[in-house]
C-alpha atoms as a PDB file:
ATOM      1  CA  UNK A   1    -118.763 -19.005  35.131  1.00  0.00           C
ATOM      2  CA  UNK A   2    -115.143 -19.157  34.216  1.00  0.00           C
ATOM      3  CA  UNK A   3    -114.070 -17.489  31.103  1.00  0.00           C
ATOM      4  CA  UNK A   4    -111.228 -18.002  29.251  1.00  0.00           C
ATOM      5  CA  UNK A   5    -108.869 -15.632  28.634  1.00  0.00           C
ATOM      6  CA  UNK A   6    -109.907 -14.908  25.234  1.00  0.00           C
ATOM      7  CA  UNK A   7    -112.991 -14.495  26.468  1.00  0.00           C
ATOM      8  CA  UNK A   8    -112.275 -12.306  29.517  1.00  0.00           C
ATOM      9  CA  UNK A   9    -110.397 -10.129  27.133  1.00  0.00           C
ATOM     10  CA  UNK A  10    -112.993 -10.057  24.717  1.00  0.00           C
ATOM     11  CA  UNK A  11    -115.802  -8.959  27.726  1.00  0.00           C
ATOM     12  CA  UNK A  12    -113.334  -6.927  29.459  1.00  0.00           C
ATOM     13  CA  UNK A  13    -113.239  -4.726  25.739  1.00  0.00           C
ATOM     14  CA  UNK A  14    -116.752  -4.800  25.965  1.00  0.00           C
ATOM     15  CA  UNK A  15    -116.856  -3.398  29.194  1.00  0.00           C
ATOM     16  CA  UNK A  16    -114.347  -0.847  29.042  1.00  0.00           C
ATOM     17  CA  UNK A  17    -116.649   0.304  25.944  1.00  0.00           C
ATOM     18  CA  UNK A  18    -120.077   0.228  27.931  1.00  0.00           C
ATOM     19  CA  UNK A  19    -118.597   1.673  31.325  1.00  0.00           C
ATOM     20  CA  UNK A  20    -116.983   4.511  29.615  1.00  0.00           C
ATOM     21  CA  UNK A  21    -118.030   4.991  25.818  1.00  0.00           C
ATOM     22  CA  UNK A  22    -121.484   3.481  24.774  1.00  0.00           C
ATOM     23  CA  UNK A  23    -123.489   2.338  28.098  1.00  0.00           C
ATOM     24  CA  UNK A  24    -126.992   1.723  25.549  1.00  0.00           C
ATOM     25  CA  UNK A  25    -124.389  -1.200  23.618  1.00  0.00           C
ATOM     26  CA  UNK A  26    -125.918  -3.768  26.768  1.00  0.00           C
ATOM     27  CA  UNK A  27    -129.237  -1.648  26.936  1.00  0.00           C
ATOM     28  CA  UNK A  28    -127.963   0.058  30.333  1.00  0.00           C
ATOM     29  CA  UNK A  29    -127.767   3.896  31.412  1.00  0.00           C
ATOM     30  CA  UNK A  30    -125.105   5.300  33.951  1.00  0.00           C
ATOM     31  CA  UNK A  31    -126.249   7.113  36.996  1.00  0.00           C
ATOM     32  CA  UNK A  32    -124.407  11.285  37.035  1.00  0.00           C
ATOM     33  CA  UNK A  33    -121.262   9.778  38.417  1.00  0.00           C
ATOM     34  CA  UNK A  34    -121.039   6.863  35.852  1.00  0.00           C
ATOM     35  CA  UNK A  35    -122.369   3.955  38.107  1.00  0.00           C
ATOM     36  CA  UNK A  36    -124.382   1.168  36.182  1.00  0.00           C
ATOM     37  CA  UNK A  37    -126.244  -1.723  38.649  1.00  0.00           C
ATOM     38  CA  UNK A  38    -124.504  -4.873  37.898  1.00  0.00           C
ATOM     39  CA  UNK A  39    -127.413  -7.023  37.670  1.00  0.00           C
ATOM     40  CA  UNK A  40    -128.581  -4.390  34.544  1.00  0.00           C
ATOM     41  CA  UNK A  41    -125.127  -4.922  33.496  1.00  0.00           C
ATOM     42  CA  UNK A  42    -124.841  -8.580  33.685  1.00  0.00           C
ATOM     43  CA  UNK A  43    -128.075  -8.988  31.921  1.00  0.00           C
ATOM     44  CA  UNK A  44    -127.368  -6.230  28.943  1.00  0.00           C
ATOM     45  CA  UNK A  45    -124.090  -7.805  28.625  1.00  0.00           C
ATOM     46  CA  UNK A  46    -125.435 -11.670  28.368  1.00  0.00           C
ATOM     47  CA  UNK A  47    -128.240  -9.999  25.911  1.00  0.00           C
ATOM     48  CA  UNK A  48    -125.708  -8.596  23.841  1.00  0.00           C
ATOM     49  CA  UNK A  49    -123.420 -11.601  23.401  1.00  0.00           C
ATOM     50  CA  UNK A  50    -121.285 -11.383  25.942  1.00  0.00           C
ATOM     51  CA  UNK A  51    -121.985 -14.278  28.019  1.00  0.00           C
ATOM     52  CA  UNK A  52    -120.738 -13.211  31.855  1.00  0.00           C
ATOM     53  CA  UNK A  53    -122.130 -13.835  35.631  1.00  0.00           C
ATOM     54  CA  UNK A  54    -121.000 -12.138  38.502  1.00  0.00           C
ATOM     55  CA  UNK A  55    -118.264 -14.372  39.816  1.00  0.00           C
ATOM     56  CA  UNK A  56    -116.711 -13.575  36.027  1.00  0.00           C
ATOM     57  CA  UNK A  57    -117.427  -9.763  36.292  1.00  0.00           C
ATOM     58  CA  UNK A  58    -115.599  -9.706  39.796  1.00  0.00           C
ATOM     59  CA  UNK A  59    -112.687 -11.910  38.016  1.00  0.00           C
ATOM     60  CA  UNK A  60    -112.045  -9.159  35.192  1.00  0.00           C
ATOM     61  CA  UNK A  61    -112.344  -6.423  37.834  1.00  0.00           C
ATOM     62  CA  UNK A  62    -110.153  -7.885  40.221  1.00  0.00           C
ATOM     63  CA  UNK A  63    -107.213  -8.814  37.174  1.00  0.00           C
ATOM     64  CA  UNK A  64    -107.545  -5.972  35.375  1.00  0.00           C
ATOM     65  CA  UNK A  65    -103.863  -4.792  35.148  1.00  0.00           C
ATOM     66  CA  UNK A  66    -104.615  -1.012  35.083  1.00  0.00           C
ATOM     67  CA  UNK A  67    -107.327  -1.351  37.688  1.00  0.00           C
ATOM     68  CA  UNK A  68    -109.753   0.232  34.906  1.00  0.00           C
ATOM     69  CA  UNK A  69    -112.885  -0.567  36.800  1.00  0.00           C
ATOM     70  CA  UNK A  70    -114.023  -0.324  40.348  1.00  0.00           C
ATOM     71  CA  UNK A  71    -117.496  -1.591  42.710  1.00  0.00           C
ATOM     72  CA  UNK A  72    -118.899   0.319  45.353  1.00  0.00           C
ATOM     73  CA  UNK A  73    -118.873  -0.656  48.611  1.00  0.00           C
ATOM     74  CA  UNK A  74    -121.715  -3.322  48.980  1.00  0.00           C
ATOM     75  CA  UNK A  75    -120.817  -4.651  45.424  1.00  0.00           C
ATOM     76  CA  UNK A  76    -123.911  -3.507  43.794  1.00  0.00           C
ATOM     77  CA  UNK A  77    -122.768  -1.301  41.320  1.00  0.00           C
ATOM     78  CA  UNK A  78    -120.202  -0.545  38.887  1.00  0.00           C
ATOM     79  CA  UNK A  79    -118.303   1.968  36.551  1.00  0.00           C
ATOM     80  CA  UNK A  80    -115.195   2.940  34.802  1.00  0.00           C
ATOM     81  CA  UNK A  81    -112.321   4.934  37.350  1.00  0.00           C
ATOM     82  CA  UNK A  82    -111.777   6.987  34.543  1.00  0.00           C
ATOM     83  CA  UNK A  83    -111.572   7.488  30.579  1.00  0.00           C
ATOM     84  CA  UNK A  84    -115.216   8.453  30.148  1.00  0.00           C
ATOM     85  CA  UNK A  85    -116.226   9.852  26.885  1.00  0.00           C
ATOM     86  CA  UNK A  86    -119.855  10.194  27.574  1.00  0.00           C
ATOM     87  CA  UNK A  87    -120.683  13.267  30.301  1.00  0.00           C
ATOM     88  CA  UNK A  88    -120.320  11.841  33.991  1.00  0.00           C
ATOM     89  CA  UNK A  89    -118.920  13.016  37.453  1.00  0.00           C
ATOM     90  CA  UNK A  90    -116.340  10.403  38.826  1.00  0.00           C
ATOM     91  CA  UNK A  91    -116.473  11.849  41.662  1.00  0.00           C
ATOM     92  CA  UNK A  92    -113.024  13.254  42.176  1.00  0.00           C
ATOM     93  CA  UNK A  93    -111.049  14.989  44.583  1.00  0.00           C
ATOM     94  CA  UNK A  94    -108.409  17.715  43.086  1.00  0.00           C
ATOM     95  CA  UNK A  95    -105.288  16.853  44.317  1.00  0.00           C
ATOM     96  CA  UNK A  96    -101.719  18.191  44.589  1.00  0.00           C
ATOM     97  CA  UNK A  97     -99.662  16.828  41.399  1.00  0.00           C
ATOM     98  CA  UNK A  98     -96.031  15.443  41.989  1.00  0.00           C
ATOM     99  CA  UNK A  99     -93.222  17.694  40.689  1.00  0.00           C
ATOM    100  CA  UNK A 100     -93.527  16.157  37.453  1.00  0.00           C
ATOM    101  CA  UNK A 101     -96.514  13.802  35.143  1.00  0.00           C
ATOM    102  CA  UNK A 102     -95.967  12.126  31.734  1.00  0.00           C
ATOM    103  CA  UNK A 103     -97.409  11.622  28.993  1.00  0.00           C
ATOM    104  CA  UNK A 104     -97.295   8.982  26.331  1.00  0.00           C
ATOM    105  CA  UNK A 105     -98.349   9.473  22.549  1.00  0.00           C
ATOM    106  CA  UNK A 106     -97.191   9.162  19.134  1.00  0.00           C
ATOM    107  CA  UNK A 107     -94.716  10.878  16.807  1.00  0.00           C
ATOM    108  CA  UNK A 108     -97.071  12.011  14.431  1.00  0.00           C
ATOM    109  CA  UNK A 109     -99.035  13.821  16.763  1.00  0.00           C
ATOM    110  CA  UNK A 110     -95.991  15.992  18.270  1.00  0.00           C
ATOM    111  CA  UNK A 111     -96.354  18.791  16.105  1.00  0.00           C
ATOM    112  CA  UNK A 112     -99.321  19.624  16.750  1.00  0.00           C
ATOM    113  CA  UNK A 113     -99.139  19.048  20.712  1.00  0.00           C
ATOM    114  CA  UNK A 114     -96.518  21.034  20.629  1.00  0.00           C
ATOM    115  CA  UNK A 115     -98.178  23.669  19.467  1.00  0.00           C
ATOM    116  CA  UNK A 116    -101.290  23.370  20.993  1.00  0.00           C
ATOM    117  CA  UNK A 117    -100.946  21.167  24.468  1.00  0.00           C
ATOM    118  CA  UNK A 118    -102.461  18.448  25.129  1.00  0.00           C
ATOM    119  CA  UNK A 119    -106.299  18.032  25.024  1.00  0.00           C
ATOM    120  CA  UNK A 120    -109.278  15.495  26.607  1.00  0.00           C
ATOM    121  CA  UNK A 121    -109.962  15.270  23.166  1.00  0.00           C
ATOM    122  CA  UNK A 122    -113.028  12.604  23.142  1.00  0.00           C
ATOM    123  CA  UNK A 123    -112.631  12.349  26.708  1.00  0.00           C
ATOM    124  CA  UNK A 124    -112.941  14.233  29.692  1.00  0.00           C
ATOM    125  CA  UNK A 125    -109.964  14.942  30.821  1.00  0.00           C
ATOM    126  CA  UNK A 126    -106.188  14.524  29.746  1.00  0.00           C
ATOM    127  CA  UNK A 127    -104.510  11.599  31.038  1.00  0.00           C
ATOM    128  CA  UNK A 128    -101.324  11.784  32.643  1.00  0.00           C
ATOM    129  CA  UNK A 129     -98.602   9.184  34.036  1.00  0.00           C
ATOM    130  CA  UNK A 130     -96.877   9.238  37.422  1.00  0.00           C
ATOM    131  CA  UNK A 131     -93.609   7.495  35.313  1.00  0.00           C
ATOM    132  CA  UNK A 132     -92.239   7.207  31.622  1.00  0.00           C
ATOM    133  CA  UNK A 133     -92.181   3.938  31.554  1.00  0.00           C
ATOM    134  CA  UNK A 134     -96.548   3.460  31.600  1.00  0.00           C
ATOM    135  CA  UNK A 135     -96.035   6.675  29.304  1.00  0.00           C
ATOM    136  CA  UNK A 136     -94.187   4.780  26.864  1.00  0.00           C
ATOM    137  CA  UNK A 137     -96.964   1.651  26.963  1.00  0.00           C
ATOM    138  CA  UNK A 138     -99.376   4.194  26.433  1.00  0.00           C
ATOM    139  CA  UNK A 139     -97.845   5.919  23.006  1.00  0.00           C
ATOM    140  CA  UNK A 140     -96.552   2.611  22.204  1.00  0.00           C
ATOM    141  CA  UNK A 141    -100.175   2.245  21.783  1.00  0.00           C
ATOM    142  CA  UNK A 142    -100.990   4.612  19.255  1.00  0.00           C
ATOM    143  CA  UNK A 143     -98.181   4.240  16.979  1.00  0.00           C
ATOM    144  CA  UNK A 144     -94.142   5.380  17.356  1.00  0.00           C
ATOM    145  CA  UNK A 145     -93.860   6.061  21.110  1.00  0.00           C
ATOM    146  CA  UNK A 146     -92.762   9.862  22.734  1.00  0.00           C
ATOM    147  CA  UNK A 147     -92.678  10.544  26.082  1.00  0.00           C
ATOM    148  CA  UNK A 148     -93.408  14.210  27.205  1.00  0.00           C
ATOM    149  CA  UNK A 149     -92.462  15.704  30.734  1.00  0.00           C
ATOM    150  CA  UNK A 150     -95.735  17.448  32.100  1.00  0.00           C
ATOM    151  CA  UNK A 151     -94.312  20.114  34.301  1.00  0.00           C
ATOM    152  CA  UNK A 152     -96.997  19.134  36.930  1.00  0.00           C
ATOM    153  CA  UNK A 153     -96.073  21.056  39.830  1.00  0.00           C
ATOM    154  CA  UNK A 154     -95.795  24.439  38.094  1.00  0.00           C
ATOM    155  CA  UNK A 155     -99.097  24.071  36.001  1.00  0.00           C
ATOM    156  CA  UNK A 156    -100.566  23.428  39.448  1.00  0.00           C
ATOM    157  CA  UNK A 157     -98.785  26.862  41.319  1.00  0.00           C
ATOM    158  CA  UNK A 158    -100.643  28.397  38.041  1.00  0.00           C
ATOM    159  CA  UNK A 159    -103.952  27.435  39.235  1.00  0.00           C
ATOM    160  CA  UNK A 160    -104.721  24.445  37.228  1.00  0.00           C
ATOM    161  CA  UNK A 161    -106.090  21.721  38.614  1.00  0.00           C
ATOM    162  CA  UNK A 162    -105.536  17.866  38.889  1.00  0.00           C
ATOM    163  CA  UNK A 163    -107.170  15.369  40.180  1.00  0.00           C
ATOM    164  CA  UNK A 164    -105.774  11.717  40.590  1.00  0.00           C
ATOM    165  CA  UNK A 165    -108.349   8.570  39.127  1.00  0.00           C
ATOM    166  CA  UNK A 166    -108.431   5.243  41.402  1.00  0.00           C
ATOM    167  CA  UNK A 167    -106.546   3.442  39.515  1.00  0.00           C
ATOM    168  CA  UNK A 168    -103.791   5.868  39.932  1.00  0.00           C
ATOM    169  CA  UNK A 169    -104.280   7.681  36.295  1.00  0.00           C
ATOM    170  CA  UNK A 170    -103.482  11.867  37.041  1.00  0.00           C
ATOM    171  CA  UNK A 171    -106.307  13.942  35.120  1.00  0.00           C
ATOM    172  CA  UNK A 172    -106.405  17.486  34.486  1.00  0.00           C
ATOM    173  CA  UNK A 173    -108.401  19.682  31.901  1.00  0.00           C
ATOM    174  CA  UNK A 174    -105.458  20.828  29.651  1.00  0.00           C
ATOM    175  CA  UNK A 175    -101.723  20.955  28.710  1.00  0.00           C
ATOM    176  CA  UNK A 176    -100.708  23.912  28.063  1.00  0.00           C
ATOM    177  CA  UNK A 177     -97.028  23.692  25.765  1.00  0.00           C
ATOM    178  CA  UNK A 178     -95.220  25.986  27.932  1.00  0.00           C
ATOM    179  CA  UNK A 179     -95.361  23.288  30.640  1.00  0.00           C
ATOM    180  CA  UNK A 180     -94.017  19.665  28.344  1.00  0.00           C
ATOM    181  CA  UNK A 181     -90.918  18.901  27.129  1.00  0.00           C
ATOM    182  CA  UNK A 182     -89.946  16.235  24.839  1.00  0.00           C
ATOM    183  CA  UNK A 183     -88.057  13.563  26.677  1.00  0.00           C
ATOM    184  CA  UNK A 184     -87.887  10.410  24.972  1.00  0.00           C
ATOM    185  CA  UNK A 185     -88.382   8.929  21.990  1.00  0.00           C
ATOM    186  CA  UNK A 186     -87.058   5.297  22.781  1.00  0.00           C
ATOM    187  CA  UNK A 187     -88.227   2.883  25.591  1.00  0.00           C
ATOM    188  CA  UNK A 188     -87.278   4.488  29.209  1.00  0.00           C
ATOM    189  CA  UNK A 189     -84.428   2.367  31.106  1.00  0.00           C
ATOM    190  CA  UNK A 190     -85.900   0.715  34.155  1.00  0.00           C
ATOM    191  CA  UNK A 191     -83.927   0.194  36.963  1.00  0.00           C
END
């Protein structure tokens, strides 16, 4: 089945929102480590109004421009690489942090980062970039962009621990303030 791109875009929202948020929206439940079967997924998502087969699932998979989902190794199953709200185990390994991590957010909500760090919030973990620039995309998202410097390296000497997603997204538990820094406020220069 080929989709079109409204349509991939439409089931890849869908999804995101099943693999990570609400797996009962296509009647499905994920296993402790967030794995669904695809052929319960296929059919919840088809039941739910989401027409898709598996040559379509593997097409928004494999396109998916922040790698958001990934298949184990016979192709069997499915789930989210990270971003989970509801309570699973991805499976990661804690790993050392580069020097420094970024984060992306809004204006509005610098105050009270500031103050406070930076939180999972409805999720499990904090997210964190490896550069400013996917920072910026991501607090582009959610209103006037900032980027903050996540002093990676020295939360990690600290004993805090990070642990990096498959799609390349750095997690840890918390932001402390003491370790960001206010950086930018205006898209980063690439070079």
């Amino acid at each position: 089945m080929e989709l079109s791109k409204k349509q991939a875009v439409r089931t890849s929202k869908f999804l995101s929102l099943v693999l990570r948020h609400q797996p009962e929206a296509a009647g499905i439940t994920l296993d402790a480590h967030g794995w669904a079967e695809v052929a319960a997924l296929l059919n919840g998502m088809n039941g739910a109004g989401f027409p898709c087969d598996a040559e379509a699932l593997a097409e928004i998979v494999r396109t998916d421009e922040k790698q958001r989902y990934a298949f184990n190794a016979d192709g069997t199953k499915i789930r989210a690489s990270q971003g989970h709200s509801v309570s699973v185990n991805p499976d990661l390994t804690e790993t050392a942090p580069p020097q420094v991590l970024w984060h992306g957010t809004a204006t509005r909500f610098l105050e009270c980062i500031m103050q406070e760090g930076l939180k999972p919030m409805s999720r499990q973990y904090v997210h964190l970039s490896r550069d400013a620039e996917t920072a910026y995309k991501v607090g582009l998202r959610h209103g006037k962009p900032v980027i903050l410097r996540v002093d990676a390296q020295r939360m990690a000497q600290d004993g805090m621990r990070f642990f990096l997603a498959a799609n390349g997204v750095w997690l840890t538990d918390a932001v402390p303030p003491q370790y960001l820094q206010i950086t930018e406020t205006a898209k980063p220069e690439t070079e």
